[in-house]
Protein backbone atom coordinates (compact mmCIF):
# COMPACT_ATOMS: atom_id res chain seq x y z
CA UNK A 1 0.00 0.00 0.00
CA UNK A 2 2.94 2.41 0.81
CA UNK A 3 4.75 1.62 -1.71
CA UNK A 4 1.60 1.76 -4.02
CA UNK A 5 1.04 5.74 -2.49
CA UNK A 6 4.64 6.53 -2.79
CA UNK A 7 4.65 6.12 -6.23
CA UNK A 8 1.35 7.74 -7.11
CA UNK A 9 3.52 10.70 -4.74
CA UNK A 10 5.85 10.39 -7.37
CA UNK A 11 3.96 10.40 -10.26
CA UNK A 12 2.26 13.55 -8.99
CA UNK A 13 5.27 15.42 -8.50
CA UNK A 14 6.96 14.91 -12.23
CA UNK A 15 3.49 16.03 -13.56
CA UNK A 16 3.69 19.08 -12.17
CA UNK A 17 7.24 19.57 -12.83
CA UNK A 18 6.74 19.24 -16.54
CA UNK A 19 3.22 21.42 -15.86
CA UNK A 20 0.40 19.71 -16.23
CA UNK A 21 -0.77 20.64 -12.56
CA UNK A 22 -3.92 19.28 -13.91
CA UNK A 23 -3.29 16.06 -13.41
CA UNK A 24 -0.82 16.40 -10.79
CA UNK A 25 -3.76 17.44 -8.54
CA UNK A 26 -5.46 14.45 -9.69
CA UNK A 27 -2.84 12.09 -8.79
CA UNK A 28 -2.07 13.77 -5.33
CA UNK A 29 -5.88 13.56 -4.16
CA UNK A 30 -5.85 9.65 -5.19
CA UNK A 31 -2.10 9.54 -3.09
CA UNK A 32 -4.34 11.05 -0.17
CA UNK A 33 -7.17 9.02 -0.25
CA UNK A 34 -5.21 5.45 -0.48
CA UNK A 35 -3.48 6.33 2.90
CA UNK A 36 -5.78 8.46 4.96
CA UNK A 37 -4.08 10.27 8.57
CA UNK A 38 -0.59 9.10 7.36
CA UNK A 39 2.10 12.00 6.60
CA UNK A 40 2.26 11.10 3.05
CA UNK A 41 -1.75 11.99 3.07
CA UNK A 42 -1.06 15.07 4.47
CA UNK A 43 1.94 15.84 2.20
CA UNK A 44 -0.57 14.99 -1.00
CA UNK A 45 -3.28 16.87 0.23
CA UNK A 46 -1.09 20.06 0.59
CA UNK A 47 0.41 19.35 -2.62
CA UNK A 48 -2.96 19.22 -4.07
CA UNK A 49 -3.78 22.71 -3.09
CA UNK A 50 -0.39 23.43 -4.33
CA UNK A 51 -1.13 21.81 -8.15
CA UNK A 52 -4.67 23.92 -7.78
CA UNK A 53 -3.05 27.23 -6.79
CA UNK A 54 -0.74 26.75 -9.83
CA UNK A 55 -3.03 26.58 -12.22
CA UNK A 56 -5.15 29.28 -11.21
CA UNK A 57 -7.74 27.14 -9.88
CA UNK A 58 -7.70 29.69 -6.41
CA UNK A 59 -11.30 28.72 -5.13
CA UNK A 60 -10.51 24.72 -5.37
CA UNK A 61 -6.78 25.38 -3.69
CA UNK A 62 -8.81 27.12 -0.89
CA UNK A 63 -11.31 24.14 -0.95
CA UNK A 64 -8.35 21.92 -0.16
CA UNK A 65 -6.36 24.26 2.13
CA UNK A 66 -9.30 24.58 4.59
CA UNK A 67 -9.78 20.76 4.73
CA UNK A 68 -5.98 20.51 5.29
CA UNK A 69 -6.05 22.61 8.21
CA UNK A 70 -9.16 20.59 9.53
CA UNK A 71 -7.83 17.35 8.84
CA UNK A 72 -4.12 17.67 9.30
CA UNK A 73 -4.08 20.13 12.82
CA UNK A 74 -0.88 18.28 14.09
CA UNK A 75 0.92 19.24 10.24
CA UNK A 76 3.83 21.20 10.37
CA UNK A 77 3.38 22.81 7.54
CA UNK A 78 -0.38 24.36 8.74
CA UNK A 79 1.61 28.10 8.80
CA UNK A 80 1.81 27.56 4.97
CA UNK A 81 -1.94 26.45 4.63
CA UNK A 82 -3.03 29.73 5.98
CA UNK A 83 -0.17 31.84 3.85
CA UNK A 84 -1.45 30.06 0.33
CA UNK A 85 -4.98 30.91 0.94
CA UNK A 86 -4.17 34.21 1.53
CA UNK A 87 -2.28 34.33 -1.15
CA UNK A 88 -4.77 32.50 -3.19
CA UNK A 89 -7.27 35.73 -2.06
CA UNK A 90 -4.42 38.22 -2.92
CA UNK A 91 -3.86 36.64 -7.09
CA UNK A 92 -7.43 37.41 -7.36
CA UNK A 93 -7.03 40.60 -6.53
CA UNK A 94 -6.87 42.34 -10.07
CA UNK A 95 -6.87 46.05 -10.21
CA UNK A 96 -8.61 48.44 -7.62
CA UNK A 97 -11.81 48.77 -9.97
CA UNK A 98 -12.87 45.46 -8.94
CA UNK A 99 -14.59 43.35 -6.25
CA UNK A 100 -13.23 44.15 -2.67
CA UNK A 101 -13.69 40.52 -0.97
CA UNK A 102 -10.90 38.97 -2.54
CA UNK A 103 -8.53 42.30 -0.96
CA UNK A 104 -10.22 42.19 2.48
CA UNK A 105 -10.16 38.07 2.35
CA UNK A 106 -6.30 38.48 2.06
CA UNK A 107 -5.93 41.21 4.48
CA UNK A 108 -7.56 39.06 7.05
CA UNK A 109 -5.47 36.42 6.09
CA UNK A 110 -2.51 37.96 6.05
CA UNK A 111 -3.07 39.27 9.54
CA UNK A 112 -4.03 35.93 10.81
CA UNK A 113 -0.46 34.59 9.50
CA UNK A 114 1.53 37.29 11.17
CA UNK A 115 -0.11 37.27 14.37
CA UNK A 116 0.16 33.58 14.99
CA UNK A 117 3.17 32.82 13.43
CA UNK A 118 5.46 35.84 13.56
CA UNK A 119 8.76 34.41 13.36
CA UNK A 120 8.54 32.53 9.95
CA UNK A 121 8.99 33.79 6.71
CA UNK A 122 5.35 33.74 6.05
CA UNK A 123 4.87 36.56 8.69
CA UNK A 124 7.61 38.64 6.90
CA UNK A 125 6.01 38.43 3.76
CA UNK A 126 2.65 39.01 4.63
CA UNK A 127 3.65 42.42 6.18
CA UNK A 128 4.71 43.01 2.59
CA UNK A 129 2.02 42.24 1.01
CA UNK A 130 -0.35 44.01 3.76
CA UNK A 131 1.38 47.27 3.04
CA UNK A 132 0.62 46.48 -0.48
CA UNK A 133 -3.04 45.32 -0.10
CA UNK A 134 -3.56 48.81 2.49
CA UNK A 135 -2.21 50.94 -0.84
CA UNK A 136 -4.96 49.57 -3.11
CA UNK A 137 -7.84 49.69 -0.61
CA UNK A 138 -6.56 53.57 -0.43
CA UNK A 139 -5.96 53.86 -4.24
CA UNK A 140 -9.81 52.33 -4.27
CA UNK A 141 -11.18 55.32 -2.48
CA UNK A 142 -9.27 57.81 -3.91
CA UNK A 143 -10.75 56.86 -7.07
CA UNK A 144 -13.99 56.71 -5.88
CA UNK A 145 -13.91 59.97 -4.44
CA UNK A 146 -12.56 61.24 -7.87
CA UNK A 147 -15.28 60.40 -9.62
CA UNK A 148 -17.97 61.55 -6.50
CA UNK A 149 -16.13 65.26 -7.19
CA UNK A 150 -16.11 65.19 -10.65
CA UNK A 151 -20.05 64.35 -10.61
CA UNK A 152 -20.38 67.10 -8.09
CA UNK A 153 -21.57 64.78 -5.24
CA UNK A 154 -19.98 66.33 -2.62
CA UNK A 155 -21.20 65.06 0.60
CA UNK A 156 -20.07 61.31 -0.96
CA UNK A 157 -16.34 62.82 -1.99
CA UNK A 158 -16.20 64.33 1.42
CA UNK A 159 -17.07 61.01 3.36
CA UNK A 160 -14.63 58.86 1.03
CA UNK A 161 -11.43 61.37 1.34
CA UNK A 162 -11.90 61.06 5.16
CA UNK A 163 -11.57 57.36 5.17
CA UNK A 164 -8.66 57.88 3.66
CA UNK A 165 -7.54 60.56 6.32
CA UNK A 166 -8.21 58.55 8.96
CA UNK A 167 -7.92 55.06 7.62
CA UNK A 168 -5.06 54.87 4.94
CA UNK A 169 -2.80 58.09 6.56
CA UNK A 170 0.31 55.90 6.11
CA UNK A 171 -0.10 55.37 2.38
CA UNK A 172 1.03 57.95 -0.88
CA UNK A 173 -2.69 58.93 -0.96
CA UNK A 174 -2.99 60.89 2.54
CA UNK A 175 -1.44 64.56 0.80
CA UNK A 176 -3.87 64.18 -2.16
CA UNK A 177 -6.85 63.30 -0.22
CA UNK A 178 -6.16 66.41 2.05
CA UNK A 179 -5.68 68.62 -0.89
CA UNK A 180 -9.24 67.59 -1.88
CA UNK A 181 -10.81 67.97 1.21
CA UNK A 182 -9.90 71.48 1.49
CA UNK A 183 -11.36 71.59 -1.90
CA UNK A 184 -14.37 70.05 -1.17
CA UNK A 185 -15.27 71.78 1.93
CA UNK A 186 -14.43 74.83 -0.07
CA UNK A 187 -17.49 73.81 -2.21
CA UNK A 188 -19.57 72.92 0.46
CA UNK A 189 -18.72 76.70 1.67
C-alpha cells in the first residue's frame, strides 16, 4: 500500500514539474485518499492545493487548504496552509476597480499569519504584502472619491477622502486626499 502511495507521490510530483498541474492534482488527491491520517496523506493533500493554486484554480486550492487545516491540525506545515490561501485571495485581486472581498479576504489572512506565526517567513512576507493590499484599498477610495467630485456629489467625496484621512494616513494617498478635502469643503462653503 505504501509503496503503491509513494509512487502515485511520485507520479504527482513529475506532472507538475513538466506542468500539467492538472493532473498532478489528480494524482495527489488519489495519493491522499489510499493512505488516509498518514504523513504522506497530508503531504498529497497540501500538494494538491499546491497543483490547484498553480493553475489558477484559487477557489478549489482554498477548498483543499481549509480541509488541510481541519484534517491535518498536528501538520507542520499548517503556517503555509493559511499563507497560500491568503495568497490564493491576494492573485485574485486584479486592479482596484474590482470586487473588494478577494482584498479584504487576504488582508484578514494575512493578519491571521503574522499574528500567529510571527517568526517565519510567512509573517515577513505578509507584512509586505499588507502594506501592499492597504495601498490599493486607499488607491480604491481615492478613485472613488474622484469620480464623486467630478459628478459634483460632494457630501459622498467628502465622506470617502476622510476614510482615507483617517484610515489609509500611512499610504502615498494621505497629501492628495487632504488637498481635496480642502477643496471640497471649499465647495460645500
Amino acid at each position: 500500500e505504501k509503496e503503491m502511495v509513494i509512487a502515485i507521490y511520485a507520479e504527482a510530483v513529475e506532472a507538475l514539474k513538466i506542468g500539467d498541474a492538472y493532473f498532478a492534482g489528480k494524482k495527489f488527491k488519489e495519493a491522499e485518499s489510499l493512505l488516509p491520517q498518514s504523513e504522506w496523506a497530508a503531504k498529497a493533500s497540501l500538494m494538491a492545493a499546491y497543483a490547484d493554486y498553480s493553475r489558477n484554480a484559487y477557489s478549489s486550492s482554498i477548498f483543499i487548504l481549509e480541509r488541510h487545516i481541519t484534517n491535518y491540525p498536528a501538520d507542520n506545515n499548517i503556517p503555509y496552509a493559511h499563507y497560500l490561501i491568503a495568497i490564493c485571495y491576494y492573485e485574485q485581486i486584479l486592479d482596484e476597480k474590482k470586487d473588494l472581498l478577494p482584498l479584504l479576504k487576504a488582508k484578514e489572512k494575512f493578519e491571521f499569519v503574522m499574528h500567529n506565526y510571527p517568526d517565519t517567513d510567512y509573517a515577513t512576507d505578509s507584512r509586505f504584502k499588507i502594506d501592499l493590499i492597504v495601498d490599493q484599498l486607499a488607491a480604491k477610495e481615492m478613485s472613488i472619491a474622484r469620480y464623486y467630485m467630478k459628478t459634483e456629489k460632494w457630501i459622498p467625496a467628502l465622506n470617502r477622502l476622510k476614510i482615507v484621512v483617517e484610515k489609509y494616513d500611512t499610504t502615498v494617498f494621505i497629501e492628495e486626499a487632504l488637498y481635496r478635502l480642502v477643496e471640497v469643503y471649499y465647495k460645500l462653503g
